[in-house]
N, C-alpha and C. Protein backbone atom coordinates (compact mmCIF):
# COMPACT_ATOMS: atom_id res chain seq x y z
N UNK A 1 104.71 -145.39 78.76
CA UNK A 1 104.47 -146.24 77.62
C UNK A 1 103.23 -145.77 76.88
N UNK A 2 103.41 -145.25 75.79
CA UNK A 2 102.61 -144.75 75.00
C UNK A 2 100.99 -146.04 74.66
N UNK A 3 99.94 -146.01 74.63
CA UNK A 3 98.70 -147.07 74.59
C UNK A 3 98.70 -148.23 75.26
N UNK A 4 99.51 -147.79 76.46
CA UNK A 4 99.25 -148.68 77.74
C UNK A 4 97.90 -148.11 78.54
N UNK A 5 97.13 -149.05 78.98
CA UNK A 5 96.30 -147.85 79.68
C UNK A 5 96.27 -148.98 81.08
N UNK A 6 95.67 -148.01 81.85
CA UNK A 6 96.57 -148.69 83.29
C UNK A 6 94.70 -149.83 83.65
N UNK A 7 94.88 -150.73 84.68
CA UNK A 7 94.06 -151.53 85.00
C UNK A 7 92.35 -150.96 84.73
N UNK A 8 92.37 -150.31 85.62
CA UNK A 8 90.85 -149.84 85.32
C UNK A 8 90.30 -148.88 84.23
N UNK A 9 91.05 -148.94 82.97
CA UNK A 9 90.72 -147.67 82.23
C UNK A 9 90.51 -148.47 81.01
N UNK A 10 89.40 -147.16 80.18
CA UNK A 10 88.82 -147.91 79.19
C UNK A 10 88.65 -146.53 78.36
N UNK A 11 89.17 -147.11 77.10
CA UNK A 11 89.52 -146.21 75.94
C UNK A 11 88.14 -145.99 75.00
N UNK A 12 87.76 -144.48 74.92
CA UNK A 12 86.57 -143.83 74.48
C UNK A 12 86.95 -143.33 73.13
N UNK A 13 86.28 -143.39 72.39
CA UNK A 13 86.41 -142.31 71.03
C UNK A 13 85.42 -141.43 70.83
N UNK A 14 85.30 -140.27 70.63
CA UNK A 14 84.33 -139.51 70.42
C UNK A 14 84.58 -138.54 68.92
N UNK A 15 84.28 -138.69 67.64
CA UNK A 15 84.01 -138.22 66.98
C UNK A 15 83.91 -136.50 66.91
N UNK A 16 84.42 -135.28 66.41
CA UNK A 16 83.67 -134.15 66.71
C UNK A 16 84.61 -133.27 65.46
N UNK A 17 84.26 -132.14 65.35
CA UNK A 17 83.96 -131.35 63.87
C UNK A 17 85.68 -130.47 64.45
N UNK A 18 86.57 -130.53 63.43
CA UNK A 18 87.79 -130.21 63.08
C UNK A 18 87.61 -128.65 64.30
N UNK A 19 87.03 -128.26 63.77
CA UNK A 19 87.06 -126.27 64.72
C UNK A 19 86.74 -126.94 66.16
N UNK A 20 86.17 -127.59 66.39
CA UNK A 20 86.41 -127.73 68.05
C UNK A 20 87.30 -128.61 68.42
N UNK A 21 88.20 -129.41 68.16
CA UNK A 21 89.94 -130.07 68.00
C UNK A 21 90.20 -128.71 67.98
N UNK A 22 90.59 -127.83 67.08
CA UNK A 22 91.55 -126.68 66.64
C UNK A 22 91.23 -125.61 68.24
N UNK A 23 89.62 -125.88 68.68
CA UNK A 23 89.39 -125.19 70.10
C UNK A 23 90.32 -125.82 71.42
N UNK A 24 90.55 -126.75 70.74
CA UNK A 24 90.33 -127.98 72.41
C UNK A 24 92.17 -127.31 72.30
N UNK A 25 92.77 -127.83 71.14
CA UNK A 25 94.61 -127.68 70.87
C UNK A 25 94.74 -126.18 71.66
N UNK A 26 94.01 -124.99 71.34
CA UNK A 26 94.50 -123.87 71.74
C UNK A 26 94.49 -124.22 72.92
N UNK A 27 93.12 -124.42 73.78
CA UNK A 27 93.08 -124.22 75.19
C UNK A 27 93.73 -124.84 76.04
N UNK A 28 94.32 -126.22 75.43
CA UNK A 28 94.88 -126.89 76.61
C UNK A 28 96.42 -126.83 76.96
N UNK A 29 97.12 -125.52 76.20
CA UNK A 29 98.26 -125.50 76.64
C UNK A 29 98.97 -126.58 76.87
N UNK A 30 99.97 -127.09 77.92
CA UNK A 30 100.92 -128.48 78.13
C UNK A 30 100.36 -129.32 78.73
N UNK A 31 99.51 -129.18 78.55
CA UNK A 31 98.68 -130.39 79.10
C UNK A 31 98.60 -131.11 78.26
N UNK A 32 98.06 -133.14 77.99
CA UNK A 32 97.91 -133.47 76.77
C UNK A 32 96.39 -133.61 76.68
N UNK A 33 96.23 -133.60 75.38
CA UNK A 33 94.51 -133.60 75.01
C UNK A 33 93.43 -134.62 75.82
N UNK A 34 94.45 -135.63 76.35
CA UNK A 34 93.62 -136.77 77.14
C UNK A 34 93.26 -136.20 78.08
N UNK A 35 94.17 -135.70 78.72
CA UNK A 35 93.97 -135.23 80.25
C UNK A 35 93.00 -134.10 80.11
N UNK A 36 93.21 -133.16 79.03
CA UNK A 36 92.17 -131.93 79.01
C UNK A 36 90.91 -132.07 78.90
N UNK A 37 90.74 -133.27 77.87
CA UNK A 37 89.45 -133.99 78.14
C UNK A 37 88.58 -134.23 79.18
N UNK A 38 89.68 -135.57 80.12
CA UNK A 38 89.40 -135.67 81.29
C UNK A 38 89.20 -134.73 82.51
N UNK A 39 89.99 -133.97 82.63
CA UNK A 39 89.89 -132.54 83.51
C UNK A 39 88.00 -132.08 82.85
N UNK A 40 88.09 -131.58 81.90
CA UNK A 40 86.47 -130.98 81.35
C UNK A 40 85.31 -131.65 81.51
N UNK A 41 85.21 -133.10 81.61
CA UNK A 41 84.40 -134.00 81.94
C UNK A 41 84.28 -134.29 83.47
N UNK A 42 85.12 -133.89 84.10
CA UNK A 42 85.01 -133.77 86.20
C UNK A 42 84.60 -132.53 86.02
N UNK A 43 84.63 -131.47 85.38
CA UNK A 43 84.34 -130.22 86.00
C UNK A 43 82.69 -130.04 85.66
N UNK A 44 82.52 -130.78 83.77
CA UNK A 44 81.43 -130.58 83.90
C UNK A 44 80.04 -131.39 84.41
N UNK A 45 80.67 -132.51 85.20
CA UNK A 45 79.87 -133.90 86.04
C UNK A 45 79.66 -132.59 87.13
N UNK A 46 81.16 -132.19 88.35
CA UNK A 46 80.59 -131.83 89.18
C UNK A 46 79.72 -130.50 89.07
N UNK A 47 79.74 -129.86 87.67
CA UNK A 47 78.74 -128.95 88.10
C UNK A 47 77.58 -129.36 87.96
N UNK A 48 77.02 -130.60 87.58
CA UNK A 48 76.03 -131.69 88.11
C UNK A 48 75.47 -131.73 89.13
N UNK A 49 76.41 -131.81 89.81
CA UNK A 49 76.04 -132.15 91.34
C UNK A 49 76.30 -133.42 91.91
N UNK A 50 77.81 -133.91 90.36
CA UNK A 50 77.98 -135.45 90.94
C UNK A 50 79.41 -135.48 91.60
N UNK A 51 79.79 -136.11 92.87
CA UNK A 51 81.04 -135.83 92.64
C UNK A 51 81.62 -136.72 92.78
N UNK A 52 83.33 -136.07 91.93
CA UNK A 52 83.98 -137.01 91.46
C UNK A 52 85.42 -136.90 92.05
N UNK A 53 85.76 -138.39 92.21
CA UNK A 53 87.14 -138.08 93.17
C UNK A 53 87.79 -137.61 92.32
N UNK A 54 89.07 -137.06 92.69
CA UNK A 54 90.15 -136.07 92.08
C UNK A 54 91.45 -137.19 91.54
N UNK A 55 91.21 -138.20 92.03
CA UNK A 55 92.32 -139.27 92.07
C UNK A 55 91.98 -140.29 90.37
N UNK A 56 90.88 -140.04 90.14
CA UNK A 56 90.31 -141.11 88.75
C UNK A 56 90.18 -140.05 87.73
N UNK A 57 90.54 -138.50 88.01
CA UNK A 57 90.77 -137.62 86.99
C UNK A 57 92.26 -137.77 85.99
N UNK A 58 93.35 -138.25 87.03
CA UNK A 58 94.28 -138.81 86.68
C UNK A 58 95.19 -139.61 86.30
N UNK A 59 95.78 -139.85 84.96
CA UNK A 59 95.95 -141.38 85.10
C UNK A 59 97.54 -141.71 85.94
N UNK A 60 97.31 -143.11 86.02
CA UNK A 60 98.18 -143.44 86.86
C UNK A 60 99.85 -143.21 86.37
N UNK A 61 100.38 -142.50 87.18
CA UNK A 61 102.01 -142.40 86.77
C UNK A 61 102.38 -143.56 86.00
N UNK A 62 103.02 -143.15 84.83
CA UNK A 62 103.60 -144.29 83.78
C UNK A 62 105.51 -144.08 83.94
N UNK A 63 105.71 -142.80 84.56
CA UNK A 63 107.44 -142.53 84.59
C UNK A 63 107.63 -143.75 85.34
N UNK A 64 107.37 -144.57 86.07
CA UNK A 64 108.00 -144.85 87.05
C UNK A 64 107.58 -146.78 86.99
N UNK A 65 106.98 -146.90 86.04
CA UNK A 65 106.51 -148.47 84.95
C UNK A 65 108.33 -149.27 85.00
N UNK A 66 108.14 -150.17 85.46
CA UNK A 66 109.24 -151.21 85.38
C UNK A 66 108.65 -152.30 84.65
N UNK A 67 109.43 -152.52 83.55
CA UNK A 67 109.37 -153.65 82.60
C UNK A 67 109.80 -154.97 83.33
N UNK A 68 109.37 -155.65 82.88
CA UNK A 68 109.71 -157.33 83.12
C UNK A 68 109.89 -158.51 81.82
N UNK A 69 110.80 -158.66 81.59
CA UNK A 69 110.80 -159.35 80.14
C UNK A 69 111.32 -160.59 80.20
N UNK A 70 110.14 -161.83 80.09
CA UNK A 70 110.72 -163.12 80.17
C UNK A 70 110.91 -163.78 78.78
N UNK A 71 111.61 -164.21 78.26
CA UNK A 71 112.11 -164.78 77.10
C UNK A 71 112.12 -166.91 77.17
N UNK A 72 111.58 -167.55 76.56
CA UNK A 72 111.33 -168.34 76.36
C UNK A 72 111.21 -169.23 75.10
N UNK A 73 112.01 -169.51 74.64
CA UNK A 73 112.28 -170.30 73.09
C UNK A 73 111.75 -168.88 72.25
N UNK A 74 110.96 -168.76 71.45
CA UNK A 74 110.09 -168.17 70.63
C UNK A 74 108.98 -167.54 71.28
N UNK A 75 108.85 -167.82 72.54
CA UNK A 75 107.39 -166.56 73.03
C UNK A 75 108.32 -165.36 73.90
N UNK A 76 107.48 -164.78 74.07
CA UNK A 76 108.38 -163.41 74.95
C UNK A 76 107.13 -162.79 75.82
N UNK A 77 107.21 -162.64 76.83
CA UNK A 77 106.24 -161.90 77.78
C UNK A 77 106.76 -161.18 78.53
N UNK A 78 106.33 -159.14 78.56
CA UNK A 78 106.51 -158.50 79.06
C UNK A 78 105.42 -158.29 80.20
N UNK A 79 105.88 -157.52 81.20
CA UNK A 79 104.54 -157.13 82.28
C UNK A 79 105.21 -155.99 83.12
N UNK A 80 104.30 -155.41 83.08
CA UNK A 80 104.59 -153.66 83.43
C UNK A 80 104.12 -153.87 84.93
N UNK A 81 105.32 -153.25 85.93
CA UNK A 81 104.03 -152.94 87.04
C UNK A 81 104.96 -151.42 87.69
N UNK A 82 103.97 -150.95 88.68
CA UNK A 82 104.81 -149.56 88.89
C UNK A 82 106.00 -149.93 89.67
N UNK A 83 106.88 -148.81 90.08
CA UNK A 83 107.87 -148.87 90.92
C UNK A 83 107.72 -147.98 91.97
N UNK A 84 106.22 -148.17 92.71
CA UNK A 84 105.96 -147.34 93.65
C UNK A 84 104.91 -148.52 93.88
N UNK A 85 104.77 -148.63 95.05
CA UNK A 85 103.37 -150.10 95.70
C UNK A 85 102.62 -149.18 95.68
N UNK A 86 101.97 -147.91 95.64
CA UNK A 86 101.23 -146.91 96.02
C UNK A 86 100.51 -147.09 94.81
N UNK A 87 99.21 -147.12 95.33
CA UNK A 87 98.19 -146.88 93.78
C UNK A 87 96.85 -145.97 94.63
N UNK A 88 97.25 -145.39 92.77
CA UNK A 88 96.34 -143.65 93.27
C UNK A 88 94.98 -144.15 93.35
N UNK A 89 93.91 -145.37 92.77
CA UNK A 89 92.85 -145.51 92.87
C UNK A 89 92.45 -146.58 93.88
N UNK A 90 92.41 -146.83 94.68
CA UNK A 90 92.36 -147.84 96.00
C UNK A 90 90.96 -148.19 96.12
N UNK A 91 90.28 -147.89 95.57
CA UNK A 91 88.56 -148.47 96.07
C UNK A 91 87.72 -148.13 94.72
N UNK A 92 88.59 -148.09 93.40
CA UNK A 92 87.52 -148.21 92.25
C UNK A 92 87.61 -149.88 92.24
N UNK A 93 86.65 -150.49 92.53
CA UNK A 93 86.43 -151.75 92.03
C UNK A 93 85.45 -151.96 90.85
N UNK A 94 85.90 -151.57 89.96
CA UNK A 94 84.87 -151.44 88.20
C UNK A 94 84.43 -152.65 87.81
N UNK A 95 83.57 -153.01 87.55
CA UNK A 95 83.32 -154.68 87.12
C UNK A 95 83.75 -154.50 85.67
N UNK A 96 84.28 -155.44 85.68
CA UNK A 96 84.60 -155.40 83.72
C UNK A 96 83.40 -155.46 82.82
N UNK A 97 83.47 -154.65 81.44
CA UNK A 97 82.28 -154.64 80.76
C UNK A 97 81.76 -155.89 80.12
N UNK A 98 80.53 -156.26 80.42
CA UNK A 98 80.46 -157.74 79.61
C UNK A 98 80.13 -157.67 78.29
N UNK A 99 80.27 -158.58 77.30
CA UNK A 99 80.49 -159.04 76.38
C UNK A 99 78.89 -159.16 75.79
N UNK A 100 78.32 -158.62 74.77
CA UNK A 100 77.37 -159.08 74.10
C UNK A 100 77.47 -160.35 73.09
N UNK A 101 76.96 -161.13 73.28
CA UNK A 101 76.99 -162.41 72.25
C UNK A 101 76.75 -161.70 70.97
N UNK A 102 77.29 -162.51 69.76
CA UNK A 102 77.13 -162.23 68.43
C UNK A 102 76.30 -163.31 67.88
N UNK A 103 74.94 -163.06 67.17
CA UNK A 103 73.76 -163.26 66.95
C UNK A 103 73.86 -163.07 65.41
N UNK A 104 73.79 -164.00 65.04
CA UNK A 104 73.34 -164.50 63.17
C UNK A 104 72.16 -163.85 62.88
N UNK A 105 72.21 -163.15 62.15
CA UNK A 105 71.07 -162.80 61.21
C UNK A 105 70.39 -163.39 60.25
């Protein structure tokens, strides 16, 4: 499912100058740009010296997403869950990001 993003993931934008897109498209072959991203950002943490599991480099299988669609007069609620009990991240417990209050000027 295309801008599903799975439980613990949180969507980044980064801004950057057309010739390094046109760099990033050559190099990453079949891979998609997310993942090439992600792959370049573990390689260049662990040459840090931080390391990073191999399992949160990847996102979670979406082939295998079973829909659930309950229908109810006029509301409709779908809910995705996998069709495998297996989940690749087992001990990221991320606290959700909190919320800054909005403050009148």
């Amino acid at each position: 499912m295309p801008n599903v993003r799975g439980e613990n993931q949180t969507l980044i934008t980064c801004p950057m100058e057309a010739e390094l897109l046109q760099e990033i498209e050559g190099a990453r072959g079949h891979s998609s740009r997310s993942q090439f991203i992600r792959e370049a950002i573990a390689e260049k943490l662990r040459g840090m010296g931080y390391k990073v599991r191999e399992d949160i480099v990847f996102p979670p299988d979406r082939a295998g997403n079973v829909a659930k669609i309950v229908g109810n007069k006029n509301t409709l609620n779908q809910t995705f869950t996998p069709a495998s009990s297996a989940r690749l991240s087992k001990h990221a417990n991320y606290p959700k990001p909190k919320r800054k209050k909005k403050t009148d000027k």
